[in-house]
Protein backbone atom coordinates (compact mmCIF):
# COMPACT_ATOMS: atom_id res chain seq x y z
CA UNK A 1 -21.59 -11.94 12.02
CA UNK A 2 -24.03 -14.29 10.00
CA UNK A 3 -27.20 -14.08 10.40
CA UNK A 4 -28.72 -16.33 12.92
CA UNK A 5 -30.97 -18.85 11.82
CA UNK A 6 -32.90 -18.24 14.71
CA UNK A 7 -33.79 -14.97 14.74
CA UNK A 8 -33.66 -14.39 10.85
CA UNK A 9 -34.52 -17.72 9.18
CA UNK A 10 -34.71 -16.87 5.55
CA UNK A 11 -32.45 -14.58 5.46
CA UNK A 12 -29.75 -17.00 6.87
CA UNK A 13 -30.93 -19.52 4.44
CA UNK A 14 -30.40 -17.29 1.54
CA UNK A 15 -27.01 -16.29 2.33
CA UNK A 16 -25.84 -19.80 2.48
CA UNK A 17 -27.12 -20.19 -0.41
CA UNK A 18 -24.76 -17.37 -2.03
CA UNK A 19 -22.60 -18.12 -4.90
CA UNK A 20 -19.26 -20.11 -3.47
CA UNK A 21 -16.58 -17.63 -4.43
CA UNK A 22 -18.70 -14.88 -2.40
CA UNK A 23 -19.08 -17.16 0.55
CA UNK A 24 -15.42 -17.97 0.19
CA UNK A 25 -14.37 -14.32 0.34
CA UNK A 26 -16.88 -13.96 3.37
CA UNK A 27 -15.74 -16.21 5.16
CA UNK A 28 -11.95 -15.67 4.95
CA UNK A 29 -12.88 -12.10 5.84
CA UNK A 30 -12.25 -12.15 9.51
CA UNK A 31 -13.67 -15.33 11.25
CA UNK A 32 -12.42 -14.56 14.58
CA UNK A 33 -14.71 -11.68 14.03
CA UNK A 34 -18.07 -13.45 14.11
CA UNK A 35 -20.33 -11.77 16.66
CA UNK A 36 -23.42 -13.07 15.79
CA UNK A 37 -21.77 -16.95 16.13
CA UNK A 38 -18.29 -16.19 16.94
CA UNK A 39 -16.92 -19.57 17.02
CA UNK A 40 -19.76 -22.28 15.85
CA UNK A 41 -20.27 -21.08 12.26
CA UNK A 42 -18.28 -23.12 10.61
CA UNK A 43 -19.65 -26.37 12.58
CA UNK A 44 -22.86 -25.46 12.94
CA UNK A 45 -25.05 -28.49 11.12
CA UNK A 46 -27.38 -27.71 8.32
CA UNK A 47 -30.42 -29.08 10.22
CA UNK A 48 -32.19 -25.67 10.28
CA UNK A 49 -31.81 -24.91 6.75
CA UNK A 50 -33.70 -27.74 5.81
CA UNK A 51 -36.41 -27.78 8.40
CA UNK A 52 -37.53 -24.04 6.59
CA UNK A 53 -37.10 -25.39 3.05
CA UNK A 54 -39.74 -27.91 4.41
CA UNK A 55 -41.41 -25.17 5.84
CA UNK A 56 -41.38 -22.52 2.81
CA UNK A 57 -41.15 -25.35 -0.03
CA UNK A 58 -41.40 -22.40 -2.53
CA UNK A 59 -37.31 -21.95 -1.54
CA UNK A 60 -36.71 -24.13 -3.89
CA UNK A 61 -37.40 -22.46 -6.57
CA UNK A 62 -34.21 -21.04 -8.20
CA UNK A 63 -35.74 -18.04 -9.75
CA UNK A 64 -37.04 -17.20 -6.32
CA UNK A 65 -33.57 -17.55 -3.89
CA UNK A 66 -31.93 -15.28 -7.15
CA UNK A 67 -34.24 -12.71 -6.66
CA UNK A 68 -33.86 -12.84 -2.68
CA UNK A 69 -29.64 -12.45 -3.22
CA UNK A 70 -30.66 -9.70 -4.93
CA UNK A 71 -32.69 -8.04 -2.32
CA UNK A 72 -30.16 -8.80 0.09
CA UNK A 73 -27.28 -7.13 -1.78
CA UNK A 74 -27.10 -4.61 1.14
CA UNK A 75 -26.40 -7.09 3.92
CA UNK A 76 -23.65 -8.77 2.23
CA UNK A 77 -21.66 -5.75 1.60
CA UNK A 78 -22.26 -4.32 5.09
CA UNK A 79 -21.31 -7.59 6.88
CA UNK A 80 -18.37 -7.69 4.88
CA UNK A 81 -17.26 -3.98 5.52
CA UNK A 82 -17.47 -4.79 9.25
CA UNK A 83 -15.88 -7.90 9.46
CA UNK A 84 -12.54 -5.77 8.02
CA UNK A 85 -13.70 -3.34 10.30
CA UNK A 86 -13.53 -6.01 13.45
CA UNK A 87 -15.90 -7.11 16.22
CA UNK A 88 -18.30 -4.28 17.85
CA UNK A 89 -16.81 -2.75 21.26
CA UNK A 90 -18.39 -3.54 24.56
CA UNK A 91 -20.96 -0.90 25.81
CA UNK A 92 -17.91 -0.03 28.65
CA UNK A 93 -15.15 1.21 26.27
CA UNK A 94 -18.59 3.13 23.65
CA UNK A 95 -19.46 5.01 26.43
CA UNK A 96 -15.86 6.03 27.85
CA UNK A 97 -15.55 6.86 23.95
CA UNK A 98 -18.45 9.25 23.86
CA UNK A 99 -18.01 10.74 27.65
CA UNK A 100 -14.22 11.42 26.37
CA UNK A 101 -15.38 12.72 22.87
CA UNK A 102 -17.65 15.14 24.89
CA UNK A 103 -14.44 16.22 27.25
CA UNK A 104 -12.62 17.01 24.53
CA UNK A 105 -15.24 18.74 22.76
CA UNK A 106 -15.60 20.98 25.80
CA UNK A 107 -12.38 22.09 26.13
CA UNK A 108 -11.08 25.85 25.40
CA UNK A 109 -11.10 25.99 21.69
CA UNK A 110 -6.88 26.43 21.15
CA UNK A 111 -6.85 22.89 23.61
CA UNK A 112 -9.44 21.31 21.15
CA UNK A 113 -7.25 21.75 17.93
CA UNK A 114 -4.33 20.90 19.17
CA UNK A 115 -2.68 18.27 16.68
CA UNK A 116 -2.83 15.48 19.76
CA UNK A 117 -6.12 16.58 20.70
CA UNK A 118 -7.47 16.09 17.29
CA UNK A 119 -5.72 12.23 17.01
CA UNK A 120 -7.72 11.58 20.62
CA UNK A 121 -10.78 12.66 19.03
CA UNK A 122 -10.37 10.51 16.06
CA UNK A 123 -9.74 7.52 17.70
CA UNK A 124 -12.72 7.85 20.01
CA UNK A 125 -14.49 8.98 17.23
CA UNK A 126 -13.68 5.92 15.36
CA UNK A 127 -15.10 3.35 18.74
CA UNK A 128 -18.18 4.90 18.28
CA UNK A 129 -18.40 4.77 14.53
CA UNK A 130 -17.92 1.26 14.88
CA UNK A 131 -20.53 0.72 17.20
CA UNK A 132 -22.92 2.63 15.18
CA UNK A 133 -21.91 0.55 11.87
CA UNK A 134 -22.76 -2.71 13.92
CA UNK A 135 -26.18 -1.14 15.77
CA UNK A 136 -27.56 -0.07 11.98
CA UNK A 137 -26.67 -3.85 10.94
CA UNK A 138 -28.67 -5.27 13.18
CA UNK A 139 -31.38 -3.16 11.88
CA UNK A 140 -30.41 -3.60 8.56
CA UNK A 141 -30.67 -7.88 9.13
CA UNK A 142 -34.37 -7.15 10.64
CA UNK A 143 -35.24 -5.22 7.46
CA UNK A 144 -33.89 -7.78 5.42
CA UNK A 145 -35.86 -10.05 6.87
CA UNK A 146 -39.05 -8.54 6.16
CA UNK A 147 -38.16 -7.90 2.94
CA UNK A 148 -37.94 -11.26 2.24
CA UNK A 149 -40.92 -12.53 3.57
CA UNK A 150 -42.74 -10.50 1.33
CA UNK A 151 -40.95 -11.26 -1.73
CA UNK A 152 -41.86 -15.41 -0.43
CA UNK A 153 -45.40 -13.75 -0.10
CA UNK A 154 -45.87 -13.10 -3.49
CA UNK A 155 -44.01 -16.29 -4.86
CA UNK A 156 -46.41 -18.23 -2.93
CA UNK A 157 -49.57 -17.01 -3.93
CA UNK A 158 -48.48 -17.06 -7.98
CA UNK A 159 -47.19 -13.05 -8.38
CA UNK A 160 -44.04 -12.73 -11.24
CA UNK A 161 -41.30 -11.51 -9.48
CA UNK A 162 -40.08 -8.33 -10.42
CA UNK A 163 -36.64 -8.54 -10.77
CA UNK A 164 -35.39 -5.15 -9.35
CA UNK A 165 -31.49 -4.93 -11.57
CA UNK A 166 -32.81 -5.50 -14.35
CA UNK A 167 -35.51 -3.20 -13.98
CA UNK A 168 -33.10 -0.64 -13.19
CA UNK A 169 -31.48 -1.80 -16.51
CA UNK A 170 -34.03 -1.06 -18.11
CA UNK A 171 -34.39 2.12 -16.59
CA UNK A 172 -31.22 3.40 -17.28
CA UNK A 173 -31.24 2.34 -21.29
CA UNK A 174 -34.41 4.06 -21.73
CA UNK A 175 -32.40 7.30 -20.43
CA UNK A 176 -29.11 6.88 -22.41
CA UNK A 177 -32.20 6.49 -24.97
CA UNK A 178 -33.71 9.70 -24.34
CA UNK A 179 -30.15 11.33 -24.21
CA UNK A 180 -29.06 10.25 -27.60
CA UNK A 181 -32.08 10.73 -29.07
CA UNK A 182 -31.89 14.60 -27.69
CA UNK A 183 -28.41 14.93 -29.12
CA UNK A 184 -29.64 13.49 -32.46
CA UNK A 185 -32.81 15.85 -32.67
CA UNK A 186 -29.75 19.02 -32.98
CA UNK A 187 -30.16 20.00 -28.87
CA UNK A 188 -26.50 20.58 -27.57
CA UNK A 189 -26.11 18.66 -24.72
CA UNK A 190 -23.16 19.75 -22.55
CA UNK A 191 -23.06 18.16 -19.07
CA UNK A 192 -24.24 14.47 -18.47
CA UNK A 193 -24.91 12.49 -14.77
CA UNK A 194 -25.29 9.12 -15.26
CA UNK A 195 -24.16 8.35 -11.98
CA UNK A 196 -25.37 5.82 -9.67
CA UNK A 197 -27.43 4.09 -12.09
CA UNK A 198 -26.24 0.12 -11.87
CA UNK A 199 -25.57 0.95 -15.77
CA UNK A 200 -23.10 -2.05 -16.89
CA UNK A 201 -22.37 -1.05 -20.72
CA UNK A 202 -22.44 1.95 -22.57
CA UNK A 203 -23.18 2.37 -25.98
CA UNK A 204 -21.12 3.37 -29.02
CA UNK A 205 -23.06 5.81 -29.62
CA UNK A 206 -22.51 7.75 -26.43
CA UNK A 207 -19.09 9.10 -28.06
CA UNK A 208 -21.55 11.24 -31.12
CA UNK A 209 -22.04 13.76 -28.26
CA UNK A 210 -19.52 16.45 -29.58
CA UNK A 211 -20.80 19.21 -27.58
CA UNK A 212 -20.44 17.44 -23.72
CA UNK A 213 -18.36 19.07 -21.20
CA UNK A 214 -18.73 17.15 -18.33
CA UNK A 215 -19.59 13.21 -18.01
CA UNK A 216 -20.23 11.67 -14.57
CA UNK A 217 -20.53 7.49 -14.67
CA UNK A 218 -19.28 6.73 -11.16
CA UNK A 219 -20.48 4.55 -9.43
CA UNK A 220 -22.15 2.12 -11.97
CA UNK A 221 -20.81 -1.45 -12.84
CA UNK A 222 -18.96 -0.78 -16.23
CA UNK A 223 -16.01 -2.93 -16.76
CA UNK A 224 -15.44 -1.57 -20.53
CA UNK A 225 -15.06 2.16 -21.84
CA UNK A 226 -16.24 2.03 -25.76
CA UNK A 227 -13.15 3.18 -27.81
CA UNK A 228 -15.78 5.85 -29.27
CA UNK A 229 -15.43 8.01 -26.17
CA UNK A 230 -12.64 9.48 -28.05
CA UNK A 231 -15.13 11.52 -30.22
CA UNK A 232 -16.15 13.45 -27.14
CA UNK A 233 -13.68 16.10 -28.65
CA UNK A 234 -14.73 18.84 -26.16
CA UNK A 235 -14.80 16.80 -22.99
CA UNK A 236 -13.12 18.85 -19.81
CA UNK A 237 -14.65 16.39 -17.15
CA UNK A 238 -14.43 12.92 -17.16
CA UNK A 239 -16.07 11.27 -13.65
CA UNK A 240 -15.32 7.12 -13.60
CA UNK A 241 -14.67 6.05 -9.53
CA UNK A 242 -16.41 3.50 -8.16
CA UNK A 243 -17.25 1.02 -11.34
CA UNK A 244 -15.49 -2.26 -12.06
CA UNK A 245 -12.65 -1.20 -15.11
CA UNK A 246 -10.06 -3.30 -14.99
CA UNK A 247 -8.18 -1.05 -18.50
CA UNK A 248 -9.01 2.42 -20.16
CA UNK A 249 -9.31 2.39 -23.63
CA UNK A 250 -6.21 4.30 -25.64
CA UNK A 251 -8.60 6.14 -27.35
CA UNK A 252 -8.87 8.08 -24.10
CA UNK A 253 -5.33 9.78 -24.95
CA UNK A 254 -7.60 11.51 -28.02
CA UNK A 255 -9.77 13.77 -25.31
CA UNK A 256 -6.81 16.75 -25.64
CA UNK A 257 -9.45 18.69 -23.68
CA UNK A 258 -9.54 17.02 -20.82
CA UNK A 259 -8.83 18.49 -17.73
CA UNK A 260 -9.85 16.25 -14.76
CA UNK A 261 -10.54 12.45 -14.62
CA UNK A 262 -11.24 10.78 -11.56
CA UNK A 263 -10.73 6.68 -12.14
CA UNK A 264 -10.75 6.12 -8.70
CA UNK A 265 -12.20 3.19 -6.78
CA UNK A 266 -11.77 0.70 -9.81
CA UNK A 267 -9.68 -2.43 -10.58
CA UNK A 268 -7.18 -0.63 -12.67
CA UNK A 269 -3.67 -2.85 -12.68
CA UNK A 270 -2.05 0.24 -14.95
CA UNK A 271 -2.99 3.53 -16.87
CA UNK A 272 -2.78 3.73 -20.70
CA UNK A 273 0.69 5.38 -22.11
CA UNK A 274 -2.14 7.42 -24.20
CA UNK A 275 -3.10 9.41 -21.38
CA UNK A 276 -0.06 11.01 -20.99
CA UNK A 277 -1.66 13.04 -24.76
CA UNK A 278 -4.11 14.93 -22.20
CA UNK A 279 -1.65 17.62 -22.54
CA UNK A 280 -4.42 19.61 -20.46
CA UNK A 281 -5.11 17.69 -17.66
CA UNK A 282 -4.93 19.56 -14.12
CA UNK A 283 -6.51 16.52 -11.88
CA UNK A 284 -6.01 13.25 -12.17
CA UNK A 285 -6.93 10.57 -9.26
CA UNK A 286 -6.21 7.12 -10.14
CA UNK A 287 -5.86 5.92 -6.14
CA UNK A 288 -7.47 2.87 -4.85
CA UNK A 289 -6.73 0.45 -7.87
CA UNK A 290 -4.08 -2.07 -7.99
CA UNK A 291 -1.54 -0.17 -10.52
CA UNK A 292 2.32 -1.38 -9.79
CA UNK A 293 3.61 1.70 -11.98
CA UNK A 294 2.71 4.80 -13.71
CA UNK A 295 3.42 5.46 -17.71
CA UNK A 296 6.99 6.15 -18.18
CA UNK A 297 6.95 9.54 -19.98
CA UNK A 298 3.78 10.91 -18.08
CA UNK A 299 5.48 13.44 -16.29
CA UNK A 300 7.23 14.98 -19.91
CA UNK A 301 3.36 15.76 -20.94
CA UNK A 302 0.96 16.69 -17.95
CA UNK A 303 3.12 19.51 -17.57
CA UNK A 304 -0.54 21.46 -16.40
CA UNK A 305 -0.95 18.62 -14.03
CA UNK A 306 -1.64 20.73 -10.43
CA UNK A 307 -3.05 17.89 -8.41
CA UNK A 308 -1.98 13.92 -8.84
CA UNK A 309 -3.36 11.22 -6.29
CA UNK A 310 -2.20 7.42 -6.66
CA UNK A 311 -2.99 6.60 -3.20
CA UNK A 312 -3.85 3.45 -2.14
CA UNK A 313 -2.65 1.45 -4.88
CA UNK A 314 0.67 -1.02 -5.14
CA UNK A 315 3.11 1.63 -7.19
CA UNK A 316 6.77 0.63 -5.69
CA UNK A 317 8.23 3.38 -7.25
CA UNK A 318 7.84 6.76 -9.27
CA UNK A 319 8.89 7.59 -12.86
CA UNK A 320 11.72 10.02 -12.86
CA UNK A 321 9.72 12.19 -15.20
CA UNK A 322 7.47 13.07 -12.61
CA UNK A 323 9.81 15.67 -11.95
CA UNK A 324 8.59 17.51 -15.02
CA UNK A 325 5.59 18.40 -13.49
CA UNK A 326 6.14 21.81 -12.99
CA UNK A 327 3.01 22.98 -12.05
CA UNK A 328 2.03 20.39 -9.90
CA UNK A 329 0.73 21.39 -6.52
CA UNK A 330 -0.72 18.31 -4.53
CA UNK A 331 1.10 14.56 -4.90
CA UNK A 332 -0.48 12.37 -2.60
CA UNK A 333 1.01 8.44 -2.99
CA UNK A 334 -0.18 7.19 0.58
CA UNK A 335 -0.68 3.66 1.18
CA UNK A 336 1.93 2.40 -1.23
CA UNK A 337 4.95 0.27 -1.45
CA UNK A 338 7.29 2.52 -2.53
CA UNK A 339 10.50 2.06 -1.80
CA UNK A 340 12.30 5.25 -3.01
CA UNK A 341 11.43 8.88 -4.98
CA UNK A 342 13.10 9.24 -7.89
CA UNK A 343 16.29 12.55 -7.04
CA UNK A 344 14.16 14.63 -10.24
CA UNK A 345 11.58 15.03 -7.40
CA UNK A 346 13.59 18.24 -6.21
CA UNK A 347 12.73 19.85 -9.27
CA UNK A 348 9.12 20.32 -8.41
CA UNK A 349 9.22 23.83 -7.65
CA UNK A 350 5.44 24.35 -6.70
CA UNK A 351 4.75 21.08 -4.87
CA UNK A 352 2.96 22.71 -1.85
CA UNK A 353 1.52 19.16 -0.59
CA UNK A 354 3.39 15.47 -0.54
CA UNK A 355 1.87 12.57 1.17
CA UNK A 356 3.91 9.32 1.28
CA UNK A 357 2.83 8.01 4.67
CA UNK A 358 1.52 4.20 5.04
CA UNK A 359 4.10 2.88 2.77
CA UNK A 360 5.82 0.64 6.09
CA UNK A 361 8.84 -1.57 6.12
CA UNK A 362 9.55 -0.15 2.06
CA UNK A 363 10.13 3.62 2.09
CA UNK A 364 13.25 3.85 4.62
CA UNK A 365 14.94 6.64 3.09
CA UNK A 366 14.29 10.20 1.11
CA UNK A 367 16.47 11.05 -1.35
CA UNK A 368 18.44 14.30 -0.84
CA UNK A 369 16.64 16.69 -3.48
CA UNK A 370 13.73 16.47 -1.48
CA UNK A 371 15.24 19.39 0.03
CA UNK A 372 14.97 21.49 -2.89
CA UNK A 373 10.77 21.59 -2.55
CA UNK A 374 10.99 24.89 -1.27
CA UNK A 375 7.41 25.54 -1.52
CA UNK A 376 6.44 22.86 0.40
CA UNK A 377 4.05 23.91 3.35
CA UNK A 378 2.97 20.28 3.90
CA UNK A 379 4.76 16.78 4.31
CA UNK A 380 3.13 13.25 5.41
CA UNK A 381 6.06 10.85 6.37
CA UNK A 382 3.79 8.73 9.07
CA UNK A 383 4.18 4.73 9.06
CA UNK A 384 7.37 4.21 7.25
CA UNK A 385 10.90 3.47 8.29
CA UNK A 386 12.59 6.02 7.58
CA UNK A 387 15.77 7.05 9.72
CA UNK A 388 17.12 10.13 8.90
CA UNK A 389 16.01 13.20 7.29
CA UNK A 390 18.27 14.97 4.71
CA UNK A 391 20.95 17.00 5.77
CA UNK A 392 19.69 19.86 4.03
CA UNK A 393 16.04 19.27 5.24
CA UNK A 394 16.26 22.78 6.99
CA UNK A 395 15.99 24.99 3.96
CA UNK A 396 12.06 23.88 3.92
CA UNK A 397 11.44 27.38 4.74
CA UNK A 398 7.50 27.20 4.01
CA UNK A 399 6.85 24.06 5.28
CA UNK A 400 4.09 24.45 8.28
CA UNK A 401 2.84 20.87 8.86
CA UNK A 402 4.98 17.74 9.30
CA UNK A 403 4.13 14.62 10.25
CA UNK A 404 6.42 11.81 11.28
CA UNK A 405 4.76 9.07 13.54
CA UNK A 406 5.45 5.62 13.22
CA UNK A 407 9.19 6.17 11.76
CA UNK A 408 11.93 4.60 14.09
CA UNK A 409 13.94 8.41 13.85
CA UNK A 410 16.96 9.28 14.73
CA UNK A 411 17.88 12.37 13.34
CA UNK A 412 15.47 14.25 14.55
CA UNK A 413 15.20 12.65 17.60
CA UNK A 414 11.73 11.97 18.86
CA UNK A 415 11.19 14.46 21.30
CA UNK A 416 12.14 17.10 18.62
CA UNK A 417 10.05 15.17 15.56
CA UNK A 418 7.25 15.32 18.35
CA UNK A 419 7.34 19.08 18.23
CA UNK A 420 6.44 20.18 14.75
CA UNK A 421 7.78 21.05 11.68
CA UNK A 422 9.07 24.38 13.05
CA UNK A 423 11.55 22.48 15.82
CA UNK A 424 12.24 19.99 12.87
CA UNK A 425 13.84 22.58 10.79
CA UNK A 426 15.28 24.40 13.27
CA UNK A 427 17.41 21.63 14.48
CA UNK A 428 17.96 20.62 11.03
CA UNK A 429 19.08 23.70 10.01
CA UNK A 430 21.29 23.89 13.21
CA UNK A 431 23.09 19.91 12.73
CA UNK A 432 23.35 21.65 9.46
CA UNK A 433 25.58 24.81 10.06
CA UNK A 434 27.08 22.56 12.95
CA UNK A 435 28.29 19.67 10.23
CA UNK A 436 29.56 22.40 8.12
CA UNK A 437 31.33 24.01 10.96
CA UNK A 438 32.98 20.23 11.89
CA UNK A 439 34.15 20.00 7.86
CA UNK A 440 35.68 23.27 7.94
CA UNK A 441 37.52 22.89 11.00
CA UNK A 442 38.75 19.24 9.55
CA UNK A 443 39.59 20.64 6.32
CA UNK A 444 41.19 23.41 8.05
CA UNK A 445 43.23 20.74 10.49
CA UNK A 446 44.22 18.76 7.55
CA UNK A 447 45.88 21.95 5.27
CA UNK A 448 47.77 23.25 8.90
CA UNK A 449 49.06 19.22 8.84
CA UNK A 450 49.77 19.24 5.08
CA UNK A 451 51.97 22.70 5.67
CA UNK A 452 53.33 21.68 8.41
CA UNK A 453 55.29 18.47 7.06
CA UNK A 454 55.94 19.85 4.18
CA UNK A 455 57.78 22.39 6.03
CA UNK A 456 59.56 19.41 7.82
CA UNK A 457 60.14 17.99 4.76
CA UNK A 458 61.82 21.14 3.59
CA UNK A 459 64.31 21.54 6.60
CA UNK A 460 65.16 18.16 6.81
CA UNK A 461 66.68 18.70 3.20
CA UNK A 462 68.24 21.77 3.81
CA UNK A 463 70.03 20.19 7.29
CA UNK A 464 71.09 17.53 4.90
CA UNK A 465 72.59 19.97 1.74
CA UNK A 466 74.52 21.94 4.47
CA UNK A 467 75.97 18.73 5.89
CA UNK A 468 76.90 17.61 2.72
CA UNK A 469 78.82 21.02 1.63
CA UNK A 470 80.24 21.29 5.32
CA UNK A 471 81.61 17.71 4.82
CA UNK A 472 82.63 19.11 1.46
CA UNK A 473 84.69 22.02 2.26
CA UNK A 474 86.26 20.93 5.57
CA UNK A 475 87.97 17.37 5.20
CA UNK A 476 91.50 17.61 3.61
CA UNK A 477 91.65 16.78 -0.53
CA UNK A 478 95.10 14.50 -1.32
CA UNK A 479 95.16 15.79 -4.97
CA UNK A 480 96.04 13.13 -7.87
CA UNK A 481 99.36 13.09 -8.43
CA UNK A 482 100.68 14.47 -12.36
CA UNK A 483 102.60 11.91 -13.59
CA UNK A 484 103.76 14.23 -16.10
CA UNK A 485 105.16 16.75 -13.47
CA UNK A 486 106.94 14.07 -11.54
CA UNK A 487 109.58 13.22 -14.58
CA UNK A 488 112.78 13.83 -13.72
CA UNK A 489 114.95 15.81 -16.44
């Protein structure tokens, strides 16, 4: 999936020429992978890359290959999205893909959105997606190309290079600049986009804006929050995924007006204990980060909370106080490791939608208050090991979708975990009534069984007082004789 040096010269030569722990991370990607030079990469000698340095002696320069990795920025990412993606289908299985896609598509509409039409679709789907990704790469490598024979253009013939981040840098100061300087001139400034910007730091002075609502600063490269944010005293929106923050500040905990933050998309490895004080939050989506737990008593205070996502992240398990949440709605905790739900789950009285699936070989089991979510209309259990459902998993009264794939089931059975949440909880509810049935009749068994010996008890020591008195009253009694009476006068 490299470049060829043939076909695009420079631009192979600059991305060998990345920085080692990029090229490392490339590399290790997915090797077997490799269209472009599936197996010679690794062993393919240098020779080329110095025969165009000899060529364009100008690559030399330093200042010139740093401005090229910059202009390439593109490439790299793409090349490494597909190489996790895998290597582009053959034209064949695209084009049984698409005529499928179209068969499907072309179907009476109830066929089309049936649940194993729609998983047909997406697959397909998918195939061609892929093919697509890989087709705009190779256009994106020709681009890239040109682009840098321009940029070698202008080194050659003496032109400064115009370094394009910083630049944007630039940009984007002079416009927390002009924003500041609005807010400092007495003009109320309530909503703020920032988004998209390459911004890496933000000022102190960013947290004077009293009057702001809503701040957006996703997708940026900020790897620090200034502690000052906590003077945005009437912040309701808070808009952080995609950046590079490894920690929020504990300040944030002081934004008690806060009612949605997205931190998703970042490098999180946990969430401040503070944030659990943003007694008004009602969406919070921390999910694709690398947090291993949530804070302890967050459940006790986001007792607004109505939608929490922590998927894709490494949690293992969930604070019991999560239970508290009473008027949360949506829990979504896909692509996990957890390997259990705390038994205060039951207690979420509202939870219409839960979504544990893709957390494999460590969620084997669901605790038995999960039938106690009796608002539930939706459940995601796909890709997990779980064996049984709860006994009681029939008194989900509401719940309309169910999915179970990928679980190796035995109560339900298959065929009947294949049918739908309906069949689900009818045969729940029926191995239900049935169990209770069996217990009764046991219970019932064992007090006829307890009665009935005791009733053997009872005559067998009854036979044995009559015997005794029988014994008693028939065998002649020799009488002890009076000595007294026996004297002879």
């Amino acid at each position: 999936m490299d470049p060829s040096p043939t076909n695009f010269p420079i631009l192979s030569y600059v991305m060998s020429r990345l920085p080692p722990a990029i090229r490392r991370s490339l590399s290790n990607a997915s090797d077997s992978h490799d269209v472009e030079n599936p197996a010679e990469r690794e062993l393919k000698p240098l020779e080329p890359y110095f025969e165009i340095a000899e060529r364009m002696p100008h690559l030399n320069n330093p200042a010139l290959i740093s401005a090229m990795r910059r202009a390439v920025g593109d490439v790299v990412q793409s090349r490494s999205t597909l190489q996790v993606l895998g290597k582009r289908p053959d034209h064949e299985t695209v084009e049984v893909a698409r005529l499928r896609l179209s068969e499907i598509q072309s179907r009476p509409r109830k066929e089309e959105e049936s649940e194993e039409a729609k998983e047909e679709m997406e697959i397909y789907k998918a195939v061609v997606s892929i093919d697509e990704m890989h087709e705009s790469y190779g256009k994106m490598l020709s681009d890239a190309e040109r682009r840098l024979e321009k940029i070698y253009e202008a080194a050659a013939e003496g032109i400064d290079l115009i370094d394009e981040e910083e630049a944007a840098a630039a940009e984007m100061d002079e416009e927390v600049v002009r924003i500041l300087s609005e807010a400092e001139a007495g003009k109320e400034i309530e909503k703020v986009d920032l988004s998209g910007r390459k911004l890496k730091i933000l000022p102190e002075a960013l947290g004077k804006l009293r009057s702001l609502i809503l701040l957006n600063l996703s997708n940026n490269q900020l790897q620090v929050l200034p502690d000052s944010i906590a003077g945005l005293e009437n912040l309701e929106e808070l808009y952080l995924s995609g950046n590079l923050l490894e920690t929020l500040p504990d300040s944030i905990g002081l934004l008690f007006k806060l009612k949605t933050i997205d931190v998703s998309g970042n490098k999180l490895l946990a969430l401040p204990d503070t944030i659990s004080q943003c007694r008004m939050l009602v969406e919070l989506d921390a999910s694709f980060n690398r947090l291993t737990y949530l804070p302890t008593n967050i459940g006790y205070e986001l007792v607004n909370l109505k939608r929490l996502s922590v998927h894709l992240n490494k949690l293992r398990s969930l604070p019991a106080s999560v239970g508290e949440m009473k008027s949360l709605l949506v829990l979504d905790a896909h692509f996990n490791e957890l390997r259990g739900l705390p038994a205060s789950i039951g207690r979420l009285a509202n939870l219409e939608i839960l979504n544990l699936s893709g957390n494999f070989n460590d969620l084997t089991q669901l605790p038995d208050a999960i039938s106690d979510l009796t608002s539930l209309k939706e459940l995601d259990l796909s890709n997990n090991q779980i064996h049984a459902l709860p006994d009681d998993f029939g008194r989900l009264l509401n719940l309309s979708k169910l999915k179970l794939e990928q679980n190796p089931l035995a109560v339900p059975p298959k065929e009947v975990a294949d049918r739908g949440a309906e069949a689900v909880r009818s045969y729940m509810a029926k191995r239900r009534a049935d169990l209770a049935a069996e217990e009764e009749r046991k219970s019932t068994e064992m007090q006829q069984q307890s009665q009935a010996g005791l009733l053997m008890k009872s005559t067998s020591w009854l036979n044995n007082l009559v015997t005794n008195v029988s014994d008693y009253m028939g065998s002649p009694r020799k009488s002890n004789p009076d000595p007294f009476l026996d004297q002879q006068f």
